[in-house]
Protein backbone atom coordinates (compact mmCIF):
# COMPACT_ATOMS: atom_id res chain seq x y z
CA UNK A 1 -5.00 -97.41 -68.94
CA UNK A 2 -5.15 -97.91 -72.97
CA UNK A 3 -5.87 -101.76 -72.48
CA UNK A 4 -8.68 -100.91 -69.64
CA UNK A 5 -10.55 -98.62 -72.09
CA UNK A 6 -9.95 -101.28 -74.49
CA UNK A 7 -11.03 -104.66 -73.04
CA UNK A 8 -14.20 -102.07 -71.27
CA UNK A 9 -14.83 -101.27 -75.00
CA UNK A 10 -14.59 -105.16 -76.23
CA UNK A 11 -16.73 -106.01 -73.15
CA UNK A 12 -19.74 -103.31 -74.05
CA UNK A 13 -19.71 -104.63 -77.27
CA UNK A 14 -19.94 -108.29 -76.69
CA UNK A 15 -22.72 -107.09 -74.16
CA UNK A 16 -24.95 -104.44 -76.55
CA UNK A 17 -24.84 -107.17 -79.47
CA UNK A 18 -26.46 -109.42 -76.89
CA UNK A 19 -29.05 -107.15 -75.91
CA UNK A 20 -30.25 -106.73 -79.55
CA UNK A 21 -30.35 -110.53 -80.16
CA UNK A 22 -33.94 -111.22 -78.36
CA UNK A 23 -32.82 -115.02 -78.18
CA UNK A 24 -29.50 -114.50 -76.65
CA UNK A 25 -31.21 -112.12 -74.40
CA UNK A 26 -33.58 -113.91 -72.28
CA UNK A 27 -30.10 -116.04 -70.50
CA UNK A 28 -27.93 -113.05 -70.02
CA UNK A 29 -26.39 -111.40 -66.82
CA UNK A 30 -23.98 -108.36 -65.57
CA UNK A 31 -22.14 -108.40 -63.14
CA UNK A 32 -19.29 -106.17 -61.01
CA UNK A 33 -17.19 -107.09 -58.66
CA UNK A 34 -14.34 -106.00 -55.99
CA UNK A 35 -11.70 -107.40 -53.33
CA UNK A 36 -8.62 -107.90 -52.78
CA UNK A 37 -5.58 -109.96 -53.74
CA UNK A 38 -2.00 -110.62 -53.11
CA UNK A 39 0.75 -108.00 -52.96
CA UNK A 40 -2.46 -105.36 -51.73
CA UNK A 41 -3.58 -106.04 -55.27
CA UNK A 42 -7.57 -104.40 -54.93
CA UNK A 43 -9.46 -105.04 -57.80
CA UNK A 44 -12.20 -103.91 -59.94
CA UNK A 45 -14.17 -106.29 -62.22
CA UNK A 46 -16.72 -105.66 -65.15
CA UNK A 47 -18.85 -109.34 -66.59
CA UNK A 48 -21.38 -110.58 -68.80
CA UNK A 49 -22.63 -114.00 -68.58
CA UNK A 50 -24.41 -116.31 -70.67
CA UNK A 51 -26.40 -118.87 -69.29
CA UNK A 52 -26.07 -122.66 -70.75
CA UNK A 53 -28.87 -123.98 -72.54
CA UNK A 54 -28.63 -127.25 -70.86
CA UNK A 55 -28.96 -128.51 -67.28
CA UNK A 56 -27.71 -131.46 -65.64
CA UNK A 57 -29.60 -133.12 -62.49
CA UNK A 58 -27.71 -134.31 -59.38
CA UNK A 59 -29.14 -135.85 -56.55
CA UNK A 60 -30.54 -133.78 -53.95
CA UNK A 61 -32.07 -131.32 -55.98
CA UNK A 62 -29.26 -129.11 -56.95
CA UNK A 63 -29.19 -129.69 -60.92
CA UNK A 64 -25.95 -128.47 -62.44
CA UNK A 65 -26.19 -125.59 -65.09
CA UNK A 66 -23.59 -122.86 -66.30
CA UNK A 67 -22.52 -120.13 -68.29
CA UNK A 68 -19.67 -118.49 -70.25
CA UNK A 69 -18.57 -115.35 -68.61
CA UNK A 70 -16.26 -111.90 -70.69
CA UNK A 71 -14.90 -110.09 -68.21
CA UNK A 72 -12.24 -107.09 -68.00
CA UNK A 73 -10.11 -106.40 -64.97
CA UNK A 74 -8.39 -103.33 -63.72
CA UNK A 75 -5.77 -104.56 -61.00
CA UNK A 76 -4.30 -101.84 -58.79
CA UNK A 77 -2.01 -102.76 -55.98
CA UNK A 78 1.70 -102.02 -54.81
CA UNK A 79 4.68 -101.73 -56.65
CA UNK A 80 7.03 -104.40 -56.09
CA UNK A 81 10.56 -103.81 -54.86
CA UNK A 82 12.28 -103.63 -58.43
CA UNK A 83 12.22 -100.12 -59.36
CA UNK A 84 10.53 -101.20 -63.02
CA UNK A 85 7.55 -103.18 -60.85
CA UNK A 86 4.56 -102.25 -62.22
CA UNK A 87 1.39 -101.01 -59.45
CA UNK A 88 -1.37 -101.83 -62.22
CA UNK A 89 -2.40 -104.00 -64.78
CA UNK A 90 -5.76 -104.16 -67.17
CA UNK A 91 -7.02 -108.13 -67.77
CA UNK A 92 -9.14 -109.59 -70.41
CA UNK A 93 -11.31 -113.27 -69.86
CA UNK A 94 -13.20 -115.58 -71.60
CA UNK A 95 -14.92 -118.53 -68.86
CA UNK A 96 -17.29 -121.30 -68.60
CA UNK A 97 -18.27 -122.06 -64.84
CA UNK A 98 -20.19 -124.85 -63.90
CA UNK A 99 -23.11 -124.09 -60.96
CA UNK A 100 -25.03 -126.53 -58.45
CA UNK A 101 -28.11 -124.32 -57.88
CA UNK A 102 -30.66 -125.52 -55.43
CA UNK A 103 -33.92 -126.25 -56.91
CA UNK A 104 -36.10 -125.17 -54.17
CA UNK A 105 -36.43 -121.66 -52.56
CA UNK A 106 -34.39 -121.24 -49.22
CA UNK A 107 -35.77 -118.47 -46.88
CA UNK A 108 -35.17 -115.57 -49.47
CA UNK A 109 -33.25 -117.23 -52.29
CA UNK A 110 -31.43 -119.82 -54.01
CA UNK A 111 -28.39 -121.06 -52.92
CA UNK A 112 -25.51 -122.17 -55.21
CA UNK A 113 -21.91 -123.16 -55.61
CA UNK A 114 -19.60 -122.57 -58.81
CA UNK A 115 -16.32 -123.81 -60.24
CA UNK A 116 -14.97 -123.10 -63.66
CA UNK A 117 -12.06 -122.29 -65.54
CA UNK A 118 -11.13 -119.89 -68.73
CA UNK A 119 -8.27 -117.95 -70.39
CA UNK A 120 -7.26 -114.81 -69.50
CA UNK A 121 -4.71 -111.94 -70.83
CA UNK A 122 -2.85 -109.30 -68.68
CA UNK A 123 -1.27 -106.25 -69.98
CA UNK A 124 1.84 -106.42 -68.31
CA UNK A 125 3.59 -110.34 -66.70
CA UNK A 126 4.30 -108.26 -63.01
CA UNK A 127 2.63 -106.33 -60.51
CA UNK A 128 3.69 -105.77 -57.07
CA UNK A 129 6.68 -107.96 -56.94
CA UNK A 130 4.68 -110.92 -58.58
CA UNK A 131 5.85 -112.23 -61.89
CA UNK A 132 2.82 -113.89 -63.91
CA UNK A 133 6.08 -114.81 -66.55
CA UNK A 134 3.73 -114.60 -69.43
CA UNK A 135 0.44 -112.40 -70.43
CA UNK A 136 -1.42 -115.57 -71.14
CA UNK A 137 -3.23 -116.97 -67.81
CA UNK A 138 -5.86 -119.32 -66.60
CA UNK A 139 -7.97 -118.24 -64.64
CA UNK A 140 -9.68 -120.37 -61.69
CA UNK A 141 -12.42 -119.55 -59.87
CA UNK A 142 -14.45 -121.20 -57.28
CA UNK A 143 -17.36 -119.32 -55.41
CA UNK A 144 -20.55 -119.56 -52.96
CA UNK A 145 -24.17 -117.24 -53.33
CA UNK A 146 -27.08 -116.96 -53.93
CA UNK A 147 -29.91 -115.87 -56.45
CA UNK A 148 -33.12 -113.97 -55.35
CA UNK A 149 -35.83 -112.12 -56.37
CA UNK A 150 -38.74 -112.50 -58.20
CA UNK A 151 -37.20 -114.57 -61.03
CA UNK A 152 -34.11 -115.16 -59.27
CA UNK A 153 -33.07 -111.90 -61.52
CA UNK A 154 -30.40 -110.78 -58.39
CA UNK A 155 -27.33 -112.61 -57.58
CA UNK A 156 -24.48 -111.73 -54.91
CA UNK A 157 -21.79 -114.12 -53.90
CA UNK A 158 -17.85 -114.56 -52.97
CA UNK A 159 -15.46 -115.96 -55.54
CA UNK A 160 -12.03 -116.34 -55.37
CA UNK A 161 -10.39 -116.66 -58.38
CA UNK A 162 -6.37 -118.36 -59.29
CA UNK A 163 -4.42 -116.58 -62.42
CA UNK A 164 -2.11 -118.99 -63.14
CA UNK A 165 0.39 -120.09 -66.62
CA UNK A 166 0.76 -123.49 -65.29
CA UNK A 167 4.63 -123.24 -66.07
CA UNK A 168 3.68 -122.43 -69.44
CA UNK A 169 6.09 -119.35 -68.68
CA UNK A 170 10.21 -119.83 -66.71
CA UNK A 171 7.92 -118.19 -63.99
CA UNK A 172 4.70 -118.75 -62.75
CA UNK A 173 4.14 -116.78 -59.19
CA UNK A 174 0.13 -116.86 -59.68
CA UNK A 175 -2.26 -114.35 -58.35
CA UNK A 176 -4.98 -115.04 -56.05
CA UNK A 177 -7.78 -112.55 -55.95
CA UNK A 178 -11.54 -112.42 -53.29
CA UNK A 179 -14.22 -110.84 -54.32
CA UNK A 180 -17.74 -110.00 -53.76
CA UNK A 181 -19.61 -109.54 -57.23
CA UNK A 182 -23.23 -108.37 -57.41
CA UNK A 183 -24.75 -109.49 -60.74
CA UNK A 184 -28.14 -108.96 -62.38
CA UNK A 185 -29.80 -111.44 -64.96
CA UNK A 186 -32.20 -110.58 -67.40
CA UNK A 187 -35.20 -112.66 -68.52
């Protein structure tokens, strides 16, 4: 629980130096989140984005554009069947995801699609009978939504995101995670 508090702590921080930096302000966005996972992992996940100051245009009229996400994770699941498996774990990341937003309104809002990729730390290498074999993890995520309101200031979609050490660790047994996350942007 120690690492939860701490990485929430890190995480309000990072966010409440934002909001005093009128600049940094106008591109920023919260967000929370909740699924499920492997091993009846369910988890609970706090964010704060910042919006790239550059976009890229595609064809169709879905220009590319981004931002770097903190988050913190609290994981709570099963136990594995080793008697010393662990049924929780508190994460840490740091990720820039790249998004195809459409340019033009649909119905109610603006559709998009995201991929990125970032670092993330665990507090402990195994929960429910999955060994992560190191705390250090990438983390994957691709997802589907959409933005509405006003100033496109809402923002609900599905992402699933990968934990992975790419054999950076003797095992690497990965964690897959869905989730619906609800975010808000500020302008």
């Amino acid at each position: 629980m120690k690492y939860l508090y701490k990485n929430t702590v890190i995480g309000f921080i990072i966010f409440f130096n934002l909001a005093y930096c009128q600049n940094l302000w106008a591109k920023v966005g919260i967000s929370v989140g909740s699924g499920y996972g492997v091993a009846e992992i369910v988890p609970i996940r706090l964010g704060v984005q910042k919006e790239f100051e550059k976009k890229w245009l595609s064809p169709e009229h879905w220009p590319i554009e981004g931002y770097w996400e903190a988050s913190v994770y609290s994981l709570n699941g099963r136990a594995g069947s080793n008697p010393s498996s662990n049924h929780r774990l508190t994460a840490g990341a740091l990720a820039g995801v790249f998004r195809f937003l459409r340019e033009k309104q649909l119905m109610q809002g603006w559709p998009y699609f995201e991929i990125g990729i970032g670092a993330s730390y665990l507090s402990k290498k195994e929960i429910g009978g999955k060994n992560l074999g190191i705390h250090f993890q990438f983390e994957d995520r691709v997802g589907v939504g959409l933005r509405f309101g006003e100033k496109r200031q809402y923002d609900i979609g599905y992402k699933f995101f990968h934990f992975s050490n790419a054999y950076l660790g003797r095992c690497n047994h990965g964690l897959n995670l869905h989730m619906i996350v609800l975010g808000y942007w500020f302008h």
